[in-house]
C-alpha atoms as a PDB file:
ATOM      1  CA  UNK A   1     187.090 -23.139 120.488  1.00  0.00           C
ATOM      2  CA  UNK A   2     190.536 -23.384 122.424  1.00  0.00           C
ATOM      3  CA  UNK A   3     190.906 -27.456 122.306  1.00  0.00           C
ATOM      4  CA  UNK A   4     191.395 -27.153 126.052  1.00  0.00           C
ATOM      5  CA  UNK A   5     188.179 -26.526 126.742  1.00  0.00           C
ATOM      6  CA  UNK A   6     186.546 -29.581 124.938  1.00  0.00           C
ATOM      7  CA  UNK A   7     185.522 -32.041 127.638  1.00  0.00           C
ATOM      8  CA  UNK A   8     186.977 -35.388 126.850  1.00  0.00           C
ATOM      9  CA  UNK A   9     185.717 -38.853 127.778  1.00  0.00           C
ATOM     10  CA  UNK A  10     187.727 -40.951 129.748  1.00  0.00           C
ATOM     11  CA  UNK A  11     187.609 -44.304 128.997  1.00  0.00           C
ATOM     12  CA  UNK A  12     189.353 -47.870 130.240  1.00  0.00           C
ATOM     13  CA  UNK A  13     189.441 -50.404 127.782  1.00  0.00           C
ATOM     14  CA  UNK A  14     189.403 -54.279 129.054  1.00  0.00           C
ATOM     15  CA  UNK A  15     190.349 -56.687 126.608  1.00  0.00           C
ATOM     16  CA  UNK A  16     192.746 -59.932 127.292  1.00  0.00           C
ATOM     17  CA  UNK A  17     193.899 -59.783 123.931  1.00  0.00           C
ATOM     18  CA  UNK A  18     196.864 -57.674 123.886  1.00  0.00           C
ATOM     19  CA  UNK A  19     196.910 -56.556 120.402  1.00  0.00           C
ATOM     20  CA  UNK A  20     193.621 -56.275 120.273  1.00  0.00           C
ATOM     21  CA  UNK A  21     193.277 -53.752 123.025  1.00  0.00           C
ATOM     22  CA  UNK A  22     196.529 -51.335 122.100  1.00  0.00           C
ATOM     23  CA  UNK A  23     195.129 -51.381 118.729  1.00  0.00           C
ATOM     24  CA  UNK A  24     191.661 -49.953 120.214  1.00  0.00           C
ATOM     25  CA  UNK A  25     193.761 -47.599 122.416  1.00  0.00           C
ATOM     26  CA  UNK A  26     195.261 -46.025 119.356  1.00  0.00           C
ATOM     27  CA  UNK A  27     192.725 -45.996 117.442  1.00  0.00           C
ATOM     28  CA  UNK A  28     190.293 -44.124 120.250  1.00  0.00           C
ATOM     29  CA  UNK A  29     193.297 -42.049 121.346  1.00  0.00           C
ATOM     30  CA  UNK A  30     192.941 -40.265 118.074  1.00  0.00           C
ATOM     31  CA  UNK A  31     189.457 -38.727 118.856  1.00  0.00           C
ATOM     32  CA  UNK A  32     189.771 -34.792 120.206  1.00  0.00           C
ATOM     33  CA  UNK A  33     187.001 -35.958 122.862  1.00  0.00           C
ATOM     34  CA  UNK A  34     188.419 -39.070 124.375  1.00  0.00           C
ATOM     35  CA  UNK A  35     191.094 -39.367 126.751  1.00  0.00           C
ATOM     36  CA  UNK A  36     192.298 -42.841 127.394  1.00  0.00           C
ATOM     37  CA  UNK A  37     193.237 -44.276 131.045  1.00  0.00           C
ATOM     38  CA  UNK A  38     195.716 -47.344 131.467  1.00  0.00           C
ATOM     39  CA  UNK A  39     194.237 -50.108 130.056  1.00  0.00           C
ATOM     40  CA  UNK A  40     194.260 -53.916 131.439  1.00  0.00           C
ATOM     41  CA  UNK A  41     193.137 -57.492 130.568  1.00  0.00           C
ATOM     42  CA  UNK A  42     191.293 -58.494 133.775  1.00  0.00           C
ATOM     43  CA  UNK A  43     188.085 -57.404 135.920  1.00  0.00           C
ATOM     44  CA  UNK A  44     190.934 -57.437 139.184  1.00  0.00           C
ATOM     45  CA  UNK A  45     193.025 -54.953 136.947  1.00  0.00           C
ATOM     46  CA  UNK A  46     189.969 -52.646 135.862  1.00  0.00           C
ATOM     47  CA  UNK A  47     188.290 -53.117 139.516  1.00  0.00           C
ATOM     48  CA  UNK A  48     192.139 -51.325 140.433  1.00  0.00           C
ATOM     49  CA  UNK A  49     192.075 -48.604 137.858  1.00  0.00           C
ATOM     50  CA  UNK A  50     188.660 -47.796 138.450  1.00  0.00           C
ATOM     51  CA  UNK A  51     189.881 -47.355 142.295  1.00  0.00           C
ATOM     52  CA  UNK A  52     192.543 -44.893 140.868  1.00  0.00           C
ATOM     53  CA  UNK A  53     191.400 -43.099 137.710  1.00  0.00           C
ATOM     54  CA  UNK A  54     188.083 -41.012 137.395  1.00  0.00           C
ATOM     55  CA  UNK A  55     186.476 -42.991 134.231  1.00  0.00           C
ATOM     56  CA  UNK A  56     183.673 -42.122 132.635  1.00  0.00           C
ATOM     57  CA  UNK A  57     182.992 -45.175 129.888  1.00  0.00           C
ATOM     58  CA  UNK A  58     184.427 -48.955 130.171  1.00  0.00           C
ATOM     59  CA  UNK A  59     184.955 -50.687 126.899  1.00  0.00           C
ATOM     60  CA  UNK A  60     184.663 -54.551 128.208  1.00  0.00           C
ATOM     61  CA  UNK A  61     185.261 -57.854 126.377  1.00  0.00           C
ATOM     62  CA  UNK A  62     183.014 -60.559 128.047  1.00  0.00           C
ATOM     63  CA  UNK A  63     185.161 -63.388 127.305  1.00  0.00           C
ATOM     64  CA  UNK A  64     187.973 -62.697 129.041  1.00  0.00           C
ATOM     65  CA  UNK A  65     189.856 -65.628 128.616  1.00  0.00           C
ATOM     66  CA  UNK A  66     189.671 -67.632 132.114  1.00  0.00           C
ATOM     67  CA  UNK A  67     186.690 -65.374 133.305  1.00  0.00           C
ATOM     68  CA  UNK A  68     183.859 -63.291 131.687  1.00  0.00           C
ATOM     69  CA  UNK A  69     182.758 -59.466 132.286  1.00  0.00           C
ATOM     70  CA  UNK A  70     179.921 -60.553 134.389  1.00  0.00           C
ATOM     71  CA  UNK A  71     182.295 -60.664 137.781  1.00  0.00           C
ATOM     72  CA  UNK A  72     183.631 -57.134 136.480  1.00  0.00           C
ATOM     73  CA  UNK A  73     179.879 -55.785 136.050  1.00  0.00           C
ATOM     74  CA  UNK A  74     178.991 -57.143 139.644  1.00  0.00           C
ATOM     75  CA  UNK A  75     182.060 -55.704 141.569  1.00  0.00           C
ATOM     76  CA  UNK A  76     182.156 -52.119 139.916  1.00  0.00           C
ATOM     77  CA  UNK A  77     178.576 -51.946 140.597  1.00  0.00           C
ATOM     78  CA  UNK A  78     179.086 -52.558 144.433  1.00  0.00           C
ATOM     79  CA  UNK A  79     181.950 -50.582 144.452  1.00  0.00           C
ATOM     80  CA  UNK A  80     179.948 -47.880 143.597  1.00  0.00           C
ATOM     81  CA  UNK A  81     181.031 -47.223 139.869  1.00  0.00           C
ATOM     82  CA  UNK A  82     178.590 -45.089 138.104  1.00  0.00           C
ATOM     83  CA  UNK A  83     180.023 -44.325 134.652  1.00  0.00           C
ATOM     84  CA  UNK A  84     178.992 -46.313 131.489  1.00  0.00           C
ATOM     85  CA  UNK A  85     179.852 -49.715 130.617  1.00  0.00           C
ATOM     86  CA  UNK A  86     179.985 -50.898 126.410  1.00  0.00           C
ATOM     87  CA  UNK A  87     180.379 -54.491 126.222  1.00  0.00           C
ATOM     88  CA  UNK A  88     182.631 -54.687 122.979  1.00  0.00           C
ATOM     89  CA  UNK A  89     182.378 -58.473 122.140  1.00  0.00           C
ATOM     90  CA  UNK A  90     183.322 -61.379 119.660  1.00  0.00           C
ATOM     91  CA  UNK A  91     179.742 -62.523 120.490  1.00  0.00           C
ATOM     92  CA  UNK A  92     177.041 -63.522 123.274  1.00  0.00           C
ATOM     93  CA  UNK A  93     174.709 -66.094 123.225  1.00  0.00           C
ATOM     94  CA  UNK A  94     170.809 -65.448 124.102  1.00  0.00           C
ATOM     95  CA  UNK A  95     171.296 -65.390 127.928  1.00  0.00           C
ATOM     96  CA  UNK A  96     174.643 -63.595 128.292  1.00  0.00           C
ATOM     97  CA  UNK A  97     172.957 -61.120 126.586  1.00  0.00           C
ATOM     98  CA  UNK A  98     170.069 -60.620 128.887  1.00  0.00           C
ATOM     99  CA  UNK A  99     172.455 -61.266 132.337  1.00  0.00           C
ATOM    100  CA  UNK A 100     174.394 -58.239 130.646  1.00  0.00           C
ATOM    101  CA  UNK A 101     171.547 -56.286 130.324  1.00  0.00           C
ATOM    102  CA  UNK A 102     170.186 -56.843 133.674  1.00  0.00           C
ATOM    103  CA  UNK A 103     173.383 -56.044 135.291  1.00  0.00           C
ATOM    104  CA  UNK A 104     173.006 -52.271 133.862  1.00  0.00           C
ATOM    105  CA  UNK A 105     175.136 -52.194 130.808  1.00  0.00           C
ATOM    106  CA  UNK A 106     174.421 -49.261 128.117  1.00  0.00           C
ATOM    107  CA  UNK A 107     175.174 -51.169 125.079  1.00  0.00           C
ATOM    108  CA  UNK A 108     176.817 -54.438 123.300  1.00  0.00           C
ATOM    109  CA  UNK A 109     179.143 -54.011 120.473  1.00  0.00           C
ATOM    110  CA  UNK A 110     179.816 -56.521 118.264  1.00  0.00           C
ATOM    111  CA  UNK A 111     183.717 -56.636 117.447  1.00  0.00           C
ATOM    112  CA  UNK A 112     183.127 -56.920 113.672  1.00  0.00           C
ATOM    113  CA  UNK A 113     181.267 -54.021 113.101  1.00  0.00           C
ATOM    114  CA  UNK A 114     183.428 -50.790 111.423  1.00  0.00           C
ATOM    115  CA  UNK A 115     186.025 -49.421 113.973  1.00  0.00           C
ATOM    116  CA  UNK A 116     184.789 -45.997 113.335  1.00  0.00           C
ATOM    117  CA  UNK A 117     181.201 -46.867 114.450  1.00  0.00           C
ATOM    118  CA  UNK A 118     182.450 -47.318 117.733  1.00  0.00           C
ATOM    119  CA  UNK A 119     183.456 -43.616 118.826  1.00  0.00           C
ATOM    120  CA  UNK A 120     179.634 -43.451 117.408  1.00  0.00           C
ATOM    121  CA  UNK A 121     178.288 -45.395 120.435  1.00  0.00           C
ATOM    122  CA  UNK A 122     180.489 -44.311 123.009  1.00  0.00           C
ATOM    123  CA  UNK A 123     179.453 -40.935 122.030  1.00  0.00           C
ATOM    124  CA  UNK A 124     175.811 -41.792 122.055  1.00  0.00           C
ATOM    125  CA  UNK A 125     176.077 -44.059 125.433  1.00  0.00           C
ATOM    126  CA  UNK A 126     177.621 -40.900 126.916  1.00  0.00           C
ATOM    127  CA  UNK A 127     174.358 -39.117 125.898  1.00  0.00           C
ATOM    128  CA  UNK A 128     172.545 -41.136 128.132  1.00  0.00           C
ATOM    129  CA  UNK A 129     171.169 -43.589 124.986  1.00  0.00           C
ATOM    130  CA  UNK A 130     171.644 -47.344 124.653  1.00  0.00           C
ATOM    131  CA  UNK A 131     173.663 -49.511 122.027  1.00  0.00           C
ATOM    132  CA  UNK A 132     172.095 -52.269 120.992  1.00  0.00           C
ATOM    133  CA  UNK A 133     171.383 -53.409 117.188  1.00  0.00           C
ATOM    134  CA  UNK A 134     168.569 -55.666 115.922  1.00  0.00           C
ATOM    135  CA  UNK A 135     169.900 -59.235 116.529  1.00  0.00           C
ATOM    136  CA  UNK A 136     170.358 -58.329 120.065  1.00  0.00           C
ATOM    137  CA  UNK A 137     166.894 -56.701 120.513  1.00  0.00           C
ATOM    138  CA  UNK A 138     165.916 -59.819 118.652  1.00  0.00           C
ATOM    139  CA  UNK A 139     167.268 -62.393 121.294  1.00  0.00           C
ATOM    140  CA  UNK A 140     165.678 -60.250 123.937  1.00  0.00           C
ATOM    141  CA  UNK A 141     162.422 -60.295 122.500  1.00  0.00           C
ATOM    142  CA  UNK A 142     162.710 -64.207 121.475  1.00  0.00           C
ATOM    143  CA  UNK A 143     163.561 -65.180 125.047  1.00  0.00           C
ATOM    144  CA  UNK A 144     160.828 -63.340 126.810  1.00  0.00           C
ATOM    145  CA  UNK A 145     157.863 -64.839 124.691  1.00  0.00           C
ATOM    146  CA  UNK A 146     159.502 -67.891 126.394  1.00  0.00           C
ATOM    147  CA  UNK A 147     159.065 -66.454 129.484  1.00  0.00           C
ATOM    148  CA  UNK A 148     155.970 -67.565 132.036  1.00  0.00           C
ATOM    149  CA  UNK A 149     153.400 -65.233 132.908  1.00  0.00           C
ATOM    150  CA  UNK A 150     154.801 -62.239 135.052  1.00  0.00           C
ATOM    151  CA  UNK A 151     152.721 -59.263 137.283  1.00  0.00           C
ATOM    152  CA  UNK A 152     152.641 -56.793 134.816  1.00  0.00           C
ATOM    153  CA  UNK A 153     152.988 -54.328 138.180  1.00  0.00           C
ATOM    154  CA  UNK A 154     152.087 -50.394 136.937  1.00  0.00           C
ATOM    155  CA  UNK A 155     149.834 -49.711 134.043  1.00  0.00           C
ATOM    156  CA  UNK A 156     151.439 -47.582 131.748  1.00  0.00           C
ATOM    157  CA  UNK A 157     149.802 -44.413 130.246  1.00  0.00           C
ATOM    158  CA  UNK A 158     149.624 -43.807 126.833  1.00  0.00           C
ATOM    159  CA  UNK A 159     152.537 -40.856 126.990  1.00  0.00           C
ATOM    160  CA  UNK A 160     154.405 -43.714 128.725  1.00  0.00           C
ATOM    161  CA  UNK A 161     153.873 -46.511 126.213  1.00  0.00           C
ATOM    162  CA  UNK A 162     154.847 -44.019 123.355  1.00  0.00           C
ATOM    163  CA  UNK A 163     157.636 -43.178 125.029  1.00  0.00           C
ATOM    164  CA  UNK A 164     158.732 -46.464 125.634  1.00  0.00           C
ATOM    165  CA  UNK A 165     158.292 -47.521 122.374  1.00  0.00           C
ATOM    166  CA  UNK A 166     160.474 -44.529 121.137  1.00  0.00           C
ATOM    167  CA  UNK A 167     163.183 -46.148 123.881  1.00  0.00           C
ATOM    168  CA  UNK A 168     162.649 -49.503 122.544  1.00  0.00           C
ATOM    169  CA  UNK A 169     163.735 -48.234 118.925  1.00  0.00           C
ATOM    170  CA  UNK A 170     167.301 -46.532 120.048  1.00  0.00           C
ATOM    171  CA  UNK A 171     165.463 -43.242 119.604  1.00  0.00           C
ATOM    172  CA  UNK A 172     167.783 -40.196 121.780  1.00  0.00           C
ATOM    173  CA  UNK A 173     165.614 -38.013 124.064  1.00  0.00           C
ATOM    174  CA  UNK A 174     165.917 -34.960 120.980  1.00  0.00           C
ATOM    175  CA  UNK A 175     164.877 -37.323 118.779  1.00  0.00           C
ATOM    176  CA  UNK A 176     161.757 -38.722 120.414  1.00  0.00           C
ATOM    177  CA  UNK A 177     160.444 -35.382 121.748  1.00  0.00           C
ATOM    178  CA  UNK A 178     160.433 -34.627 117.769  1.00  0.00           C
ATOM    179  CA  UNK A 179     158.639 -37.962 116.774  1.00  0.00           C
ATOM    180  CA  UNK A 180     155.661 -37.218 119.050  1.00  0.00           C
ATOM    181  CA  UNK A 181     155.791 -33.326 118.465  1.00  0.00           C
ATOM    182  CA  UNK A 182     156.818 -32.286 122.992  1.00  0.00           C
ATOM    183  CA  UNK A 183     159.540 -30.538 124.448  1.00  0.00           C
ATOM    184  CA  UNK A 184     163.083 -32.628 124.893  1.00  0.00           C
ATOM    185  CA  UNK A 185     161.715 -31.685 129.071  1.00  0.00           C
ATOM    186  CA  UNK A 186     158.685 -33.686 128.904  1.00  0.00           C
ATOM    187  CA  UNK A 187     160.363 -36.552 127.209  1.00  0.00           C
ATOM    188  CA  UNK A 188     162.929 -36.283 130.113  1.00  0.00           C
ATOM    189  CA  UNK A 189     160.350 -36.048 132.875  1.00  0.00           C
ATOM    190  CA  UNK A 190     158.215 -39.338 131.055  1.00  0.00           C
ATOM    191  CA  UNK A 191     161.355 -41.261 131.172  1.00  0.00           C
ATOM    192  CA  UNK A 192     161.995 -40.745 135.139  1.00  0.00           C
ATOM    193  CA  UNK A 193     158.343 -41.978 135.738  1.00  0.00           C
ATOM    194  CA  UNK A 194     158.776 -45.391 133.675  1.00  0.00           C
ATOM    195  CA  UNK A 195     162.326 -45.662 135.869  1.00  0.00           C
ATOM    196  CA  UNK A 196     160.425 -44.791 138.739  1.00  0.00           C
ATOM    197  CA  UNK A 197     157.576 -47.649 137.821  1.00  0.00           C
ATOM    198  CA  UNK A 198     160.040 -50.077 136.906  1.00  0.00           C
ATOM    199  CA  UNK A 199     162.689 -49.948 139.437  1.00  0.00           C
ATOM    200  CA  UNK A 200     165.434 -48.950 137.395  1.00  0.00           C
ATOM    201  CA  UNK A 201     167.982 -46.888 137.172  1.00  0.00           C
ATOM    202  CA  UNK A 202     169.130 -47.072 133.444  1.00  0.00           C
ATOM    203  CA  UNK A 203     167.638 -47.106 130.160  1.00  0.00           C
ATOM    204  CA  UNK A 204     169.642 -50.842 129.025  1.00  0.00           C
ATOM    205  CA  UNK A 205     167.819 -52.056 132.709  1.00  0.00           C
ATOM    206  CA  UNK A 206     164.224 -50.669 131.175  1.00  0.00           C
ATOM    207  CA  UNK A 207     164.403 -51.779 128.079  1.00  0.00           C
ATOM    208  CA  UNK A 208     164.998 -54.908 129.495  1.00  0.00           C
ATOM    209  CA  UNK A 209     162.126 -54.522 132.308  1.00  0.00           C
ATOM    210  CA  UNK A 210     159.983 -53.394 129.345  1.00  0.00           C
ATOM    211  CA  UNK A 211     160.716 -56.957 127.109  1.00  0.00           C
ATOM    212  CA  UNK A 212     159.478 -58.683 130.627  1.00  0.00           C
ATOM    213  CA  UNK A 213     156.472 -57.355 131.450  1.00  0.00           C
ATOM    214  CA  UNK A 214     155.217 -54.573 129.552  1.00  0.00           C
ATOM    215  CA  UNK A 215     155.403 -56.693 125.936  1.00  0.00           C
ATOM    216  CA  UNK A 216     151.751 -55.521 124.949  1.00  0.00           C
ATOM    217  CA  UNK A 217     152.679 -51.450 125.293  1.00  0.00           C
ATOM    218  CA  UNK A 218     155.601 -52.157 122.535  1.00  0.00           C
END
Protein backbone atom coordinates (compact mmCIF):
# COMPACT_ATOMS: atom_id res chain seq x y z
CA UNK A 1 0.00 0.00 0.00
CA UNK A 2 1.64 3.43 -1.11
CA UNK A 3 1.91 5.10 2.61
CA UNK A 4 0.11 8.03 1.02
CA UNK A 5 -2.88 6.53 0.89
CA UNK A 6 -3.21 5.46 4.63
CA UNK A 7 -5.69 7.84 6.24
CA UNK A 8 -4.13 9.34 9.29
CA UNK A 9 -5.77 10.66 12.45
CA UNK A 10 -5.36 14.03 13.33
CA UNK A 11 -5.09 14.69 16.70
CA UNK A 12 -4.50 17.94 19.23
CA UNK A 13 -3.04 17.14 22.34
CA UNK A 14 -3.91 19.54 25.52
CA UNK A 15 -1.76 19.17 28.34
CA UNK A 16 -0.31 22.24 30.61
CA UNK A 17 2.61 20.33 31.32
CA UNK A 18 5.08 21.12 28.77
CA UNK A 19 7.19 18.14 28.85
CA UNK A 20 4.62 16.12 29.32
CA UNK A 21 2.78 17.01 26.17
CA UNK A 22 6.01 17.19 23.56
CA UNK A 23 6.86 13.93 24.98
CA UNK A 24 3.22 12.58 23.90
CA UNK A 25 3.68 14.47 20.58
CA UNK A 26 6.73 12.42 19.81
CA UNK A 27 5.80 9.59 20.92
CA UNK A 28 2.23 9.62 18.79
CA UNK A 29 4.06 11.29 15.90
CA UNK A 30 5.74 7.99 15.38
CA UNK A 31 2.50 6.06 14.43
CA UNK A 32 2.06 5.73 10.30
CA UNK A 33 -1.77 6.62 11.09
CA UNK A 34 -1.59 9.71 13.18
CA UNK A 35 -0.84 13.06 12.14
CA UNK A 36 -0.32 15.53 14.89
CA UNK A 37 -1.75 19.30 14.84
CA UNK A 38 -0.07 22.16 17.03
CA UNK A 39 -0.50 21.35 20.34
CA UNK A 40 -1.38 23.85 23.41
CA UNK A 41 -1.86 23.95 27.22
CA UNK A 42 -5.26 25.70 27.50
CA UNK A 43 -9.09 25.10 26.47
CA UNK A 44 -8.71 29.11 24.85
CA UNK A 45 -5.65 27.65 22.84
CA UNK A 46 -7.42 24.28 21.70
CA UNK A 47 -10.94 26.24 21.31
CA UNK A 48 -8.33 28.36 18.55
CA UNK A 49 -6.80 25.37 16.89
CA UNK A 50 -9.89 23.62 16.66
CA UNK A 51 -11.15 26.97 14.76
CA UNK A 52 -8.10 26.44 12.39
CA UNK A 53 -7.13 22.78 11.99
CA UNK A 54 -9.57 19.92 10.85
CA UNK A 55 -9.06 17.45 14.03
CA UNK A 56 -10.36 14.39 14.33
CA UNK A 57 -9.37 13.14 18.17
CA UNK A 58 -8.46 15.59 21.27
CA UNK A 59 -6.15 14.12 23.82
CA UNK A 60 -7.25 16.41 27.03
CA UNK A 61 -5.77 16.64 30.54
CA UNK A 62 -8.63 17.68 32.97
CA UNK A 63 -6.53 19.39 35.38
CA UNK A 64 -5.26 21.97 33.59
CA UNK A 65 -3.56 23.81 36.05
CA UNK A 66 -5.81 27.07 36.81
CA UNK A 67 -8.87 25.44 34.96
CA UNK A 68 -10.16 21.89 34.14
CA UNK A 69 -11.31 20.26 30.65
CA UNK A 70 -14.86 20.67 31.56
CA UNK A 71 -14.94 24.54 30.08
CA UNK A 72 -13.01 22.96 26.96
CA UNK A 73 -15.76 20.06 26.63
CA UNK A 74 -18.63 22.75 26.91
CA UNK A 75 -17.24 25.32 24.33
CA UNK A 76 -16.11 22.77 21.53
CA UNK A 77 -19.40 21.24 21.89
CA UNK A 78 -21.26 24.60 21.11
CA UNK A 79 -18.91 25.44 18.69
CA UNK A 80 -19.96 22.67 16.88
CA UNK A 81 -16.87 20.25 17.25
CA UNK A 82 -17.76 16.78 16.36
CA UNK A 83 -14.55 14.71 16.47
CA UNK A 84 -13.57 12.56 19.54
CA UNK A 85 -12.44 13.69 22.78
CA UNK A 86 -9.89 11.10 25.20
CA UNK A 87 -9.54 12.55 28.50
CA UNK A 88 -5.82 11.46 29.26
CA UNK A 89 -5.62 12.15 33.08
CA UNK A 90 -3.47 11.94 36.37
CA UNK A 91 -6.87 11.02 37.90
CA UNK A 92 -10.72 11.98 38.49
CA UNK A 93 -12.64 11.64 41.36
CA UNK A 94 -16.29 9.90 41.29
CA UNK A 95 -18.15 12.98 39.90
CA UNK A 96 -15.61 14.41 37.43
CA UNK A 97 -15.91 11.27 36.05
CA UNK A 98 -19.59 11.19 35.44
CA UNK A 99 -19.71 15.31 34.43
CA UNK A 100 -17.07 13.97 31.78
CA UNK A 101 -19.14 11.41 30.67
CA UNK A 102 -22.22 13.36 30.39
CA UNK A 103 -20.57 16.01 28.46
CA UNK A 104 -19.94 13.30 25.52
CA UNK A 105 -16.42 12.18 25.99
CA UNK A 106 -15.35 8.67 24.30
CA UNK A 107 -13.00 7.56 26.88
CA UNK A 108 -10.70 8.40 30.13
CA UNK A 109 -7.15 7.42 30.17
CA UNK A 110 -5.36 7.12 33.06
CA UNK A 111 -1.73 8.70 32.62
CA UNK A 112 0.01 5.69 34.22
CA UNK A 113 -1.09 3.13 32.11
CA UNK A 114 1.72 1.84 29.22
CA UNK A 115 2.35 4.64 26.60
CA UNK A 116 1.81 2.18 23.90
CA UNK A 117 -1.77 1.36 25.08
CA UNK A 118 -2.70 4.65 24.18
CA UNK A 119 -2.45 4.60 20.20
CA UNK A 120 -4.69 1.38 21.30
CA UNK A 121 -7.61 3.63 22.40
CA UNK A 122 -7.32 6.33 20.11
CA UNK A 123 -7.50 3.74 17.52
CA UNK A 124 -10.48 2.08 19.06
CA UNK A 125 -12.31 5.60 20.01
CA UNK A 126 -11.86 6.34 16.30
CA UNK A 127 -13.85 3.11 15.66
CA UNK A 128 -16.68 4.54 17.18
CA UNK A 129 -16.00 2.39 20.74
CA UNK A 130 -15.51 3.84 24.22
CA UNK A 131 -12.38 3.83 26.65
CA UNK A 132 -13.11 3.26 29.85
CA UNK A 133 -11.47 0.48 32.28
CA UNK A 134 -13.05 -1.15 35.36
CA UNK A 135 -12.42 1.40 38.18
CA UNK A 136 -14.11 3.93 36.11
CA UNK A 137 -17.13 1.73 35.18
CA UNK A 138 -16.90 1.00 38.87
CA UNK A 139 -17.42 4.69 40.11
CA UNK A 140 -20.21 4.96 37.61
CA UNK A 141 -22.00 2.11 38.79
CA UNK A 142 -21.26 3.01 42.67
CA UNK A 143 -22.70 6.50 42.24
CA UNK A 144 -25.90 5.60 40.54
CA UNK A 145 -27.08 2.96 43.23
CA UNK A 146 -26.83 6.30 45.16
CA UNK A 147 -28.97 7.80 42.92
CA UNK A 148 -33.00 8.41 43.77
CA UNK A 149 -35.53 6.75 41.87
CA UNK A 150 -35.59 7.96 38.12
CA UNK A 151 -38.52 7.33 35.09
CA UNK A 152 -37.07 4.51 33.62
CA UNK A 153 -38.71 6.26 30.18
CA UNK A 154 -38.61 3.33 27.14
CA UNK A 155 -38.72 -0.32 27.91
CA UNK A 156 -36.02 -1.95 26.35
CA UNK A 157 -36.38 -5.18 24.25
CA UNK A 158 -34.50 -8.04 24.82
CA UNK A 159 -32.17 -7.44 21.44
CA UNK A 160 -31.75 -4.04 23.13
CA UNK A 161 -30.77 -5.12 26.64
CA UNK A 162 -28.24 -7.66 25.06
CA UNK A 163 -26.95 -5.20 23.16
CA UNK A 164 -26.50 -2.89 25.77
CA UNK A 165 -24.96 -5.14 27.89
CA UNK A 166 -22.40 -6.00 25.07
CA UNK A 167 -21.86 -1.86 25.12
CA UNK A 168 -21.59 -1.86 28.76
CA UNK A 169 -18.55 -4.43 28.53
CA UNK A 170 -16.29 -2.28 25.86
CA UNK A 171 -17.43 -4.88 23.34
CA UNK A 172 -16.77 -3.16 19.35
CA UNK A 173 -19.81 -3.49 17.04
CA UNK A 174 -17.68 -6.78 15.16
CA UNK A 175 -17.28 -8.08 18.26
CA UNK A 176 -20.80 -8.05 19.68
CA UNK A 177 -22.57 -9.07 16.43
CA UNK A 178 -20.21 -12.31 17.02
CA UNK A 179 -21.16 -12.76 20.79
CA UNK A 180 -24.89 -13.00 19.99
CA UNK A 181 -24.34 -14.85 16.56
CA UNK A 182 -26.15 -11.33 13.93
CA UNK A 183 -24.77 -9.42 11.28
CA UNK A 184 -22.22 -6.34 12.33
CA UNK A 185 -25.76 -4.35 10.39
CA UNK A 186 -28.16 -5.38 12.93
CA UNK A 187 -25.87 -4.62 15.77
CA UNK A 188 -25.50 -1.15 14.05
CA UNK A 189 -29.21 -0.62 13.48
CA UNK A 190 -29.94 -1.88 17.55
CA UNK A 191 -27.52 0.67 18.64
CA UNK A 192 -29.32 3.77 16.75
CA UNK A 193 -32.65 2.67 18.45
CA UNK A 194 -31.17 2.69 22.18
CA UNK A 195 -29.60 6.37 20.99
CA UNK A 196 -32.80 7.12 19.65
CA UNK A 197 -34.63 5.96 23.18
CA UNK A 198 -32.16 7.57 25.20
CA UNK A 199 -31.51 10.86 23.72
CA UNK A 200 -28.06 10.48 22.88
CA UNK A 201 -25.83 10.93 20.52
CA UNK A 202 -22.71 8.87 21.66
CA UNK A 203 -21.98 5.62 23.06
CA UNK A 204 -19.78 7.31 26.46
CA UNK A 205 -23.45 9.50 26.77
CA UNK A 206 -25.42 5.85 26.73
CA UNK A 207 -23.48 4.08 28.71
CA UNK A 208 -23.91 6.66 31.02
CA UNK A 209 -27.88 7.01 30.36
CA UNK A 210 -27.84 3.20 30.72
CA UNK A 211 -26.01 3.31 34.58
CA UNK A 212 -29.12 5.90 35.29
CA UNK A 213 -32.01 4.34 34.43
CA UNK A 214 -31.84 1.18 32.73
CA UNK A 215 -29.61 -0.59 35.81
CA UNK A 216 -31.95 -3.78 35.81
CA UNK A 217 -31.31 -4.57 31.74
CA UNK A 218 -27.34 -4.74 32.68
Amino acid sequence: MNPQAIHKTRILVVDDHALFREGLVRLLASEPDFELVPSCATSEEALRVLESTPTDVVLLDYDLGSETGTRFLVQASRRGFEGKVLVVTAGLGDHEVAEVLRLGVTGIFPKHNPPSLLAKAIRKVMAGEIWLDQRFLKILVQESRGVGPEEKGHRLSERESEVLRLVFEGLANKEIAVRLQVSESSVKATLQQLFSKTGVRTRSQLVRVALERYRDYL
